[in-house]
C-alpha atoms as a PDB file:
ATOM      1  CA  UNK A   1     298.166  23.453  33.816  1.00  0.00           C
ATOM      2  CA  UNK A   2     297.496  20.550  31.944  1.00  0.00           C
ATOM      3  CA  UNK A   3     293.912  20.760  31.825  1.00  0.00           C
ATOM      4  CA  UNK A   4     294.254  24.065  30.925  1.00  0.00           C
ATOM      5  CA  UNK A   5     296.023  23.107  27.887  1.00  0.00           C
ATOM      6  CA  UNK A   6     293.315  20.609  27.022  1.00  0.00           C
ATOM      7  CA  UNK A   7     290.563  23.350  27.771  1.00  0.00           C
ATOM      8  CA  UNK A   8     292.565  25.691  24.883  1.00  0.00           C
ATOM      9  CA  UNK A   9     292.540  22.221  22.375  1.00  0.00           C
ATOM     10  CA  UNK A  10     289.680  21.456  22.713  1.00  0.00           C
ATOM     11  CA  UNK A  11     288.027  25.306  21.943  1.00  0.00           C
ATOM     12  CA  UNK A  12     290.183  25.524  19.097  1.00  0.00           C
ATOM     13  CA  UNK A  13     289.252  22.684  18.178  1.00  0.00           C
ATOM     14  CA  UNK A  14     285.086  23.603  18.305  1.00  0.00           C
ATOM     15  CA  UNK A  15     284.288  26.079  15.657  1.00  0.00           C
ATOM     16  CA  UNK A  16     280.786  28.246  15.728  1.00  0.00           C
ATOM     17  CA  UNK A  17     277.993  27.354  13.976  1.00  0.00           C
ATOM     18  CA  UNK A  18     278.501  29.627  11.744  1.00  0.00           C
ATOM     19  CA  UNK A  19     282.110  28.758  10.407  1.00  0.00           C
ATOM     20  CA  UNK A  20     280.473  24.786  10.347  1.00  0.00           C
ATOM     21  CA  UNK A  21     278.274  25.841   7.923  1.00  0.00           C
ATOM     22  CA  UNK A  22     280.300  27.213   5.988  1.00  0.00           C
ATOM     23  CA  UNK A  23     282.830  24.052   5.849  1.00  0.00           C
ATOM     24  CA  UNK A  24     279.786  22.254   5.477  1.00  0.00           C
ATOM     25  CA  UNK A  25     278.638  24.180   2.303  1.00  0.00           C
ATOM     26  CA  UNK A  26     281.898  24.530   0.678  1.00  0.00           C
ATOM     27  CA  UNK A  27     282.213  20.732   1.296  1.00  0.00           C
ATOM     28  CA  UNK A  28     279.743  19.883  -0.497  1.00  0.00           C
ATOM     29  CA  UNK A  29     280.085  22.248  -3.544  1.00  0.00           C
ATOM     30  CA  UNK A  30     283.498  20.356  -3.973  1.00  0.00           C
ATOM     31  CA  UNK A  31     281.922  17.126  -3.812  1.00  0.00           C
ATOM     32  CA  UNK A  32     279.406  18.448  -6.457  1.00  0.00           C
ATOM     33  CA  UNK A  33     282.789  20.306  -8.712  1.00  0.00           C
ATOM     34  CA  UNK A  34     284.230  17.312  -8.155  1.00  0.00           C
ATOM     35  CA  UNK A  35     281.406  14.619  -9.077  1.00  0.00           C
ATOM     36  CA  UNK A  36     280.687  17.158 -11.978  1.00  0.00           C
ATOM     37  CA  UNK A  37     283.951  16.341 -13.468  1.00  0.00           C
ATOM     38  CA  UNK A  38     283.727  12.597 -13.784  1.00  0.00           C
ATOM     39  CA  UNK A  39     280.503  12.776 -15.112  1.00  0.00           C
ATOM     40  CA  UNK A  40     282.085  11.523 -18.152  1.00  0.00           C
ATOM     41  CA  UNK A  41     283.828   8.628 -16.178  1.00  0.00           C
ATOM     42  CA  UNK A  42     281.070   7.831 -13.846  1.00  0.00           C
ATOM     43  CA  UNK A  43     278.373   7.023 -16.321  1.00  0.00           C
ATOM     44  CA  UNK A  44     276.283   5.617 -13.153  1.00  0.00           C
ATOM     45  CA  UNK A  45     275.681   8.881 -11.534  1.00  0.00           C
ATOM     46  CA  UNK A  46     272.541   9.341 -11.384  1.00  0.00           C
ATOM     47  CA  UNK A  47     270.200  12.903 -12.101  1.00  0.00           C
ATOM     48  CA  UNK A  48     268.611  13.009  -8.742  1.00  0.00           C
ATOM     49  CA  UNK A  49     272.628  13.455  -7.337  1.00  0.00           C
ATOM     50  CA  UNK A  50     273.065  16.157 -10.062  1.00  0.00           C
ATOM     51  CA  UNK A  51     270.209  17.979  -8.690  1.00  0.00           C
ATOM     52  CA  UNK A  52     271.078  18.042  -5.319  1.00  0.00           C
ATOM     53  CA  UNK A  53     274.226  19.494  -6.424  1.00  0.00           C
ATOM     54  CA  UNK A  54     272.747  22.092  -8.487  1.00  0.00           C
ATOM     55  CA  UNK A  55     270.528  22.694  -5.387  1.00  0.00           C
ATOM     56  CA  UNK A  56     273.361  23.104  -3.391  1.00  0.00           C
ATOM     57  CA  UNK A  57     275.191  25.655  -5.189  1.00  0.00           C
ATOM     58  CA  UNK A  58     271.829  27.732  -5.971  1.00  0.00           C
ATOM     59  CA  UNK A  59     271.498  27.878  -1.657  1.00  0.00           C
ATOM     60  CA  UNK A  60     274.760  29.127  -1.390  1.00  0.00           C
ATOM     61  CA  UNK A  61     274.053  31.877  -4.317  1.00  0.00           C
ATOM     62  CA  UNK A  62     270.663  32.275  -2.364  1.00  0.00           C
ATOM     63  CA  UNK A  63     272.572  32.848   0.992  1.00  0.00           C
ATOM     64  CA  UNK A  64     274.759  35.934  -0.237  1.00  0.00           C
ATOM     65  CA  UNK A  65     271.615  37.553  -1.600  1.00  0.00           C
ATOM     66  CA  UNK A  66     270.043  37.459   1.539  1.00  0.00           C
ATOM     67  CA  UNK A  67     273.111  39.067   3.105  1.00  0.00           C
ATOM     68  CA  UNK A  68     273.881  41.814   0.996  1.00  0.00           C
ATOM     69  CA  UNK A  69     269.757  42.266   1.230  1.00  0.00           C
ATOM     70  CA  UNK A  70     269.932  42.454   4.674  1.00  0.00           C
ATOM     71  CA  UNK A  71     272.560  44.760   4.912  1.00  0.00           C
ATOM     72  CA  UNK A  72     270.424  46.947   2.154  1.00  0.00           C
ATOM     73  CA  UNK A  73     267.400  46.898   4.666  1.00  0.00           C
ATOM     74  CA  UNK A  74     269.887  48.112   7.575  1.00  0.00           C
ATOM     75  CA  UNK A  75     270.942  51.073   5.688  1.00  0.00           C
ATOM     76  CA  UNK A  76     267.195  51.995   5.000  1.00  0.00           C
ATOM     77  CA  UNK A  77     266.555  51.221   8.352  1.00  0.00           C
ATOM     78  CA  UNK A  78     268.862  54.133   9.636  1.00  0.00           C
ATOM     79  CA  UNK A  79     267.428  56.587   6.900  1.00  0.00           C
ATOM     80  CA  UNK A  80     263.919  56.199   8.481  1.00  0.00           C
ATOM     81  CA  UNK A  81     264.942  56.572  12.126  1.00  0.00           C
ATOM     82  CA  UNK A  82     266.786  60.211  11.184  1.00  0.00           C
ATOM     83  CA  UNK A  83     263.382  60.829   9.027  1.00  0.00           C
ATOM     84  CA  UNK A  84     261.597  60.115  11.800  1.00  0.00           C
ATOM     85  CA  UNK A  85     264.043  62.227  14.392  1.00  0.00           C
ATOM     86  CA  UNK A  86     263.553  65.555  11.845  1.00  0.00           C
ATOM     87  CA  UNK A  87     259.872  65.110  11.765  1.00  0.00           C
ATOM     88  CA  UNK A  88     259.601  65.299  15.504  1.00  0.00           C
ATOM     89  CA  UNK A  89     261.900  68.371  15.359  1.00  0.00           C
ATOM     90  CA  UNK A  90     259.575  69.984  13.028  1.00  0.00           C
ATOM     91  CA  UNK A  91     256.460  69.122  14.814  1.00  0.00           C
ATOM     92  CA  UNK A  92     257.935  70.557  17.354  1.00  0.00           C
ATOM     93  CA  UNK A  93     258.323  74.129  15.660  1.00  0.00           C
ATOM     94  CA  UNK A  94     255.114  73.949  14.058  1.00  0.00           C
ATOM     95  CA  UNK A  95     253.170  73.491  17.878  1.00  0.00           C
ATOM     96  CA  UNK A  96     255.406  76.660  19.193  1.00  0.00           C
ATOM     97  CA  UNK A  97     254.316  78.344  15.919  1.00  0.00           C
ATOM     98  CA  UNK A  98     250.626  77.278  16.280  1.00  0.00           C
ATOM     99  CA  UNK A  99     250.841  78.684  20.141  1.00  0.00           C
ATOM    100  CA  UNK A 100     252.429  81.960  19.037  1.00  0.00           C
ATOM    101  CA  UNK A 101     249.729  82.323  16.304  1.00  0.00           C
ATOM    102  CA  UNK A 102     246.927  81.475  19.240  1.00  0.00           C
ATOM    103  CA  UNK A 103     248.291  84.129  21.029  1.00  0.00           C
ATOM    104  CA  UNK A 104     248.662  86.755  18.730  1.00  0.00           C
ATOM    105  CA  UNK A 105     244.691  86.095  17.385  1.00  0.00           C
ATOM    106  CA  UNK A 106     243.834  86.493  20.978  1.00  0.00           C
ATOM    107  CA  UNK A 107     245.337  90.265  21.246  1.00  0.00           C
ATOM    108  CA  UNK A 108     243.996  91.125  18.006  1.00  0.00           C
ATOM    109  CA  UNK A 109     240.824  90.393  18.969  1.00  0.00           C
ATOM    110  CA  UNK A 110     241.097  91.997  22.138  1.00  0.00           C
ATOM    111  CA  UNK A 111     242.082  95.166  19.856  1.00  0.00           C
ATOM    112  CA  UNK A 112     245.946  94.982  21.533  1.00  0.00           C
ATOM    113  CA  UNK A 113     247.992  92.997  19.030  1.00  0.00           C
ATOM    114  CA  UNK A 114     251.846  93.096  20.369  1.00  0.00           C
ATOM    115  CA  UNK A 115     254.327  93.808  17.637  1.00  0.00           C
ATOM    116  CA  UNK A 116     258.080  94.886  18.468  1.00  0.00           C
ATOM    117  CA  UNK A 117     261.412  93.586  16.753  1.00  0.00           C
ATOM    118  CA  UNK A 118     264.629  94.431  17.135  1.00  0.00           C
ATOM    119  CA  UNK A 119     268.017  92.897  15.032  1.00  0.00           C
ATOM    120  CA  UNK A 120     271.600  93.270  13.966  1.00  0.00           C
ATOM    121  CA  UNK A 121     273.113  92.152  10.427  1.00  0.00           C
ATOM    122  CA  UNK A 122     275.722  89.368  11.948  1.00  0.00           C
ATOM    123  CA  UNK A 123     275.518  86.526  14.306  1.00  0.00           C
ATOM    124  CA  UNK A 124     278.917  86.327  14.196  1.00  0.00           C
ATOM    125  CA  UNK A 125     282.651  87.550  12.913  1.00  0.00           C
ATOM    126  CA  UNK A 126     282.869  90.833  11.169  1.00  0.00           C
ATOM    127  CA  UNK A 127     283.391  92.772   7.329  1.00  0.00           C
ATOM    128  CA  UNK A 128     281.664  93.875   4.607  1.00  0.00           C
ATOM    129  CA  UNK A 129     277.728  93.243   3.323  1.00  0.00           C
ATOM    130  CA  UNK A 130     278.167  93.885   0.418  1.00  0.00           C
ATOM    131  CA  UNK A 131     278.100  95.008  -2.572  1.00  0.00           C
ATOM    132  CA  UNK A 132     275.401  93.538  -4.701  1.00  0.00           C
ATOM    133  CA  UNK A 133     274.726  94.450  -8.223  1.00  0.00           C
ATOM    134  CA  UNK A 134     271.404  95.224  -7.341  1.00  0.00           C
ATOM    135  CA  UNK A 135     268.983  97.093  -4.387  1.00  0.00           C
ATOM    136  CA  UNK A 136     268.954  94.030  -1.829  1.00  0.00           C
ATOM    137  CA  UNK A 137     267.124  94.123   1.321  1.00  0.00           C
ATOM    138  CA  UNK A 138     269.825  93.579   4.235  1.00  0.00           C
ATOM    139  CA  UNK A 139     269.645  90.152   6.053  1.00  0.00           C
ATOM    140  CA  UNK A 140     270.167  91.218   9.697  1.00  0.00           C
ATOM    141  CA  UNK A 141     270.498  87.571  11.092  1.00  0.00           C
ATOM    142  CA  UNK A 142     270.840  88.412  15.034  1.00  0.00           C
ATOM    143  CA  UNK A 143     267.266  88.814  16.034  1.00  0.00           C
ATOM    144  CA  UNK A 144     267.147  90.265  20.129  1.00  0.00           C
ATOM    145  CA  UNK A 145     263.120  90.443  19.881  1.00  0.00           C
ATOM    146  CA  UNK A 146     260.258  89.529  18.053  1.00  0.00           C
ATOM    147  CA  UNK A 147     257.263  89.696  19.147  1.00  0.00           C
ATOM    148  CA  UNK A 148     254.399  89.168  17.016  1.00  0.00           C
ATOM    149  CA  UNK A 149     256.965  87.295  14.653  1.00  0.00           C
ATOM    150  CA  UNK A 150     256.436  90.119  11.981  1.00  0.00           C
ATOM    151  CA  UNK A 151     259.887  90.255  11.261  1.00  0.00           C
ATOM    152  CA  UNK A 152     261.853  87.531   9.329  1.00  0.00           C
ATOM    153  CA  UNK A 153     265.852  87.035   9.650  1.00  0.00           C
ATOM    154  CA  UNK A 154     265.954  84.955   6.252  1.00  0.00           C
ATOM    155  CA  UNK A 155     264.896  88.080   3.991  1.00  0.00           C
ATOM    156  CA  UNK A 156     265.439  91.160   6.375  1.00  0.00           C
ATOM    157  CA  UNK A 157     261.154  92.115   6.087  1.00  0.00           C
ATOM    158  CA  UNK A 158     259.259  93.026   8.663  1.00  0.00           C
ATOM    159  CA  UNK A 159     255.472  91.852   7.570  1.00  0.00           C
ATOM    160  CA  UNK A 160     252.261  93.512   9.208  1.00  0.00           C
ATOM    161  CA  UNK A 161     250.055  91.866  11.295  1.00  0.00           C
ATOM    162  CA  UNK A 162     247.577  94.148  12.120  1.00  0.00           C
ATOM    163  CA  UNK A 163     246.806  97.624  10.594  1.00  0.00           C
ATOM    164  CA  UNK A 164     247.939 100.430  12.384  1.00  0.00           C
ATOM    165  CA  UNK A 165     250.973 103.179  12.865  1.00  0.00           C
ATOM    166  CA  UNK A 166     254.052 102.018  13.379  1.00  0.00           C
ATOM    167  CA  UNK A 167     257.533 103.306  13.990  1.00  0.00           C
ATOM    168  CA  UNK A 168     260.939 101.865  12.432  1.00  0.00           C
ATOM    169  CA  UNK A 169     264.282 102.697  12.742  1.00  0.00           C
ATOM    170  CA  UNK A 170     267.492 101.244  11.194  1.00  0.00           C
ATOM    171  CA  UNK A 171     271.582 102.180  11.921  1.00  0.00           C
ATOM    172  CA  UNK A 172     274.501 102.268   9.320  1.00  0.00           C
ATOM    173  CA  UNK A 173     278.174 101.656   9.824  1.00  0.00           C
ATOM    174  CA  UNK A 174     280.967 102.043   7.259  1.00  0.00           C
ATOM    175  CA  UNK A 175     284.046 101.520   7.594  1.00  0.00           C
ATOM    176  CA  UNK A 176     286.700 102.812   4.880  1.00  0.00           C
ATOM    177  CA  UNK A 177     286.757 104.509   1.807  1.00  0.00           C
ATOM    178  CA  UNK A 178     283.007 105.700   2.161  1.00  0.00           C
ATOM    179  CA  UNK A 179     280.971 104.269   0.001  1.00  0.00           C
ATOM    180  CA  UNK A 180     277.608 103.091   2.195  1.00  0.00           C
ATOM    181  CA  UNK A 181     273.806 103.800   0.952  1.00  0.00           C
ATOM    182  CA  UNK A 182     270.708 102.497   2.774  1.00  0.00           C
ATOM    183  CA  UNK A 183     267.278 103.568   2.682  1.00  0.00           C
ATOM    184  CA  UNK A 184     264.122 102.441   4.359  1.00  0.00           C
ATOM    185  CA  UNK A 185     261.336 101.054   2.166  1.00  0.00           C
ATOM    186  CA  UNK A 186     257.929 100.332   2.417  1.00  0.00           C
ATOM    187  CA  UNK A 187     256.825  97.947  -0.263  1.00  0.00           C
ATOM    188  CA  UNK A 188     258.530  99.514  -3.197  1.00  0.00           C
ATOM    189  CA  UNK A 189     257.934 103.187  -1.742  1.00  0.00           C
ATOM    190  CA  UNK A 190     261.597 104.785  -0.768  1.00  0.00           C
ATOM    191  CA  UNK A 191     260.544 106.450   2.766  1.00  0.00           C
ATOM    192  CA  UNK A 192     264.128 107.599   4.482  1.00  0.00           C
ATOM    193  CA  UNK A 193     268.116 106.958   3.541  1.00  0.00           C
ATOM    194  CA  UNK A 194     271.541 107.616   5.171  1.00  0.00           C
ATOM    195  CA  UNK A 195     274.391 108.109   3.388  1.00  0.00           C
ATOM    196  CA  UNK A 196     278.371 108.100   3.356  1.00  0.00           C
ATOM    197  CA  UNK A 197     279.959 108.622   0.295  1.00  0.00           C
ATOM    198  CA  UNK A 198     282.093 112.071   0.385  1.00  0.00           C
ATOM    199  CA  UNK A 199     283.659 112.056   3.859  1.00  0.00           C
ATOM    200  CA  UNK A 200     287.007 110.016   2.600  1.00  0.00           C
ATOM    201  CA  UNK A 201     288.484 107.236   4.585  1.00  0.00           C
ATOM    202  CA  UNK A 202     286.921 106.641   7.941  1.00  0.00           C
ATOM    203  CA  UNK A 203     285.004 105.194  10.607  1.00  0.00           C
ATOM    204  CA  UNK A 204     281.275 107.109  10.134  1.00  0.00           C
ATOM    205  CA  UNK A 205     278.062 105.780  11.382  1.00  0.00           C
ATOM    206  CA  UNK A 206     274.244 107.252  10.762  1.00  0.00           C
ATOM    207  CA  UNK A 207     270.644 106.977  11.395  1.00  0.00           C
ATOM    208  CA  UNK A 208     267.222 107.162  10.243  1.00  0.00           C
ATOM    209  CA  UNK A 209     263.773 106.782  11.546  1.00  0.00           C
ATOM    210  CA  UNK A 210     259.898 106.845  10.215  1.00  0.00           C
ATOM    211  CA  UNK A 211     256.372 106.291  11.392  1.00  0.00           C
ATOM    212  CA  UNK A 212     254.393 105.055   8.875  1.00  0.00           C
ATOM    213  CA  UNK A 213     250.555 103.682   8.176  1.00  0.00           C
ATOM    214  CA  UNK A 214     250.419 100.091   7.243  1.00  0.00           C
ATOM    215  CA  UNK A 215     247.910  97.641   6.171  1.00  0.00           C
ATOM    216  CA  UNK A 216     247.910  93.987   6.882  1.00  0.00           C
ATOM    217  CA  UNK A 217     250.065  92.218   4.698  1.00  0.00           C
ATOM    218  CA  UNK A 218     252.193  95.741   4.238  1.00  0.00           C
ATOM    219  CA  UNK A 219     256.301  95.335   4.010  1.00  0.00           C
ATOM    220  CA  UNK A 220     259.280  97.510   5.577  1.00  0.00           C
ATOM    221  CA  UNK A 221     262.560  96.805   4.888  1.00  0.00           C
ATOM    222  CA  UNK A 222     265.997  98.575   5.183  1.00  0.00           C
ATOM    223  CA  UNK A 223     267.666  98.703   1.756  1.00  0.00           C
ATOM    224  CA  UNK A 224     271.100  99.265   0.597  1.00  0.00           C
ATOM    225  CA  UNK A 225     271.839 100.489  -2.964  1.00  0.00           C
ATOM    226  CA  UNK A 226     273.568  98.978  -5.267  1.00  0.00           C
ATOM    227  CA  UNK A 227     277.030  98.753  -5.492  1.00  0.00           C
ATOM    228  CA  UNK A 228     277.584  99.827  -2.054  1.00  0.00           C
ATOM    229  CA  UNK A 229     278.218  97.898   1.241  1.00  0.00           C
ATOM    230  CA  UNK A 230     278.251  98.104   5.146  1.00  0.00           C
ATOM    231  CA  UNK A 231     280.732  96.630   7.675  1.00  0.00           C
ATOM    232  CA  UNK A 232     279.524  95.189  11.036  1.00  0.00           C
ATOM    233  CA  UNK A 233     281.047  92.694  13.999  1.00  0.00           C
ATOM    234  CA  UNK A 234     280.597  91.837  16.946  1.00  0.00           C
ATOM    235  CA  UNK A 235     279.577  95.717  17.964  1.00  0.00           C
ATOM    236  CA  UNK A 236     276.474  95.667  16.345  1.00  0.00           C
ATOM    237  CA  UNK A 237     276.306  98.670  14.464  1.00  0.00           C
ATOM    238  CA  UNK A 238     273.629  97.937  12.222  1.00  0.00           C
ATOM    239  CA  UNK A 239     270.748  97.134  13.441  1.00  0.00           C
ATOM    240  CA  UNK A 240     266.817  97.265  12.290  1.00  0.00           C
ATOM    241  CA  UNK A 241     264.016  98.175  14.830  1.00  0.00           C
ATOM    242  CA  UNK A 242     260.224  98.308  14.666  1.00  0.00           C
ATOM    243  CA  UNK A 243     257.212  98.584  16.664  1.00  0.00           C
ATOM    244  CA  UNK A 244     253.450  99.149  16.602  1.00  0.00           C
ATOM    245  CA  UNK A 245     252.536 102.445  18.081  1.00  0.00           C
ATOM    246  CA  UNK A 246     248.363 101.478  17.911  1.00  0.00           C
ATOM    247  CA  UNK A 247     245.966 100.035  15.959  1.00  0.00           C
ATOM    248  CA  UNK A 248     243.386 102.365  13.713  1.00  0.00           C
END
């Protein structure tokens, strides 16, 4: 027991390096305070002492730089390993991207390009899209297919790839006081619409279809009108479908 007791004493008694240093340092900036106030009483000190005392105190000013740099360079340190983690990530889309694109070349060339999408408006919850103060394309975010990756979630446009005939068709839900209008566009041309806007308060629900020529480059998009809106959940009633028919 007793030598445990010394073993305890004698720790306590041995500080770290680090905590030396620091007695050491603020030591000797007292000793310099101190020997800087009787300047005036100890006409003998001499400017090589003064020096080292100045010396002293610029080290320790030197020393907190150094940290609050190094903590600086650990921050910016962190930034660069998430930089470096997101530009794997997109690497990583652009090679699928670059193998879809491969692919798609290849049945081009072979004269059989393979288009087909199908999506719904939500990806998740339900109510209203809707209304906008202008014609806006509708979004639908829940993409089941896409091959060909003609169609794009973030603006609701299905894009052709290759020039042929193709077929579309979109669904409409409402939900309420009617008050739904959507059409399907190509470009800025107004092709088909469905519409609910006299049959009072309700649950209604139509359709529309078209097959249509397009050139490469050539847009499709279900619209809805302005100041009207749609209502979808987790039923998917509105959905947007297309598909290349052939190639001409």
């Amino acid at each position: 027991m007793q030598k445990d007791k010394k073993k305890v004493k004698n720790e306590s008694c041995c500080p770290t390096n680090a905590v030396r240093m620091k007695v050491v340092v603020l030591l000797m900036l007292s000793l310099c305070l101190t020997l800087s106030g009787a300047q005036s009483e100890w006409t003998s000190l001499s400017n090589s002492q003064l020096e080292n005392c100045n010396f002293i105190s610029e080290l320790a000013v030197l020393k907190e730089k150094l940290k609050t740099m190094d903590q600086k360079l650990g921050a910016v340190e962190t930034r660069l390993q998430v930089g470096e983690s997101q530009v794997d990530e997109l690497k990583s889309m652009n090679k699928a991207q670059e193998e879809e694109l491969k692919t798609l070349k290849k049945d081009i060339a072979a004269g059989q390009p393979k288009v087909a999408f199908t999506a719904a408006l939500r990806t998740s919850g339900s109510g209203y899209i809707g209304p906008f103060t202008t014609h806006t394309p509708l979004q639908y975010k829940r993409v089941f297919s896409n091959f060909g990756s003609g169609y794009n979630p973030s603006t609701g446009v299905f894009t052709a790839i290759a020039k042929g005939v193709y077929y579309f068709r979109y669904t409409m839900f409402y939900n309420g006081d009617a008050n739904a209008v959507v059409s399907l566009m190509k470009n800025e041309e107004f092709l088909v619409s469905t519409w609910d806007r006299v049959s009072g308060r309700s649950e209604d629900s139509a359709s529309n279809a078209a097959i249509v020529q397009l050139e490469v480059g050539d847009n499709v998009f279900a619209r809805l009108s302005a100041n009207m809106r749609v209502y979808d959940d987790g039923g998917n009633y509105n959905t947007f479908s297309g598909f290349l028919l052939f190639t001409n």
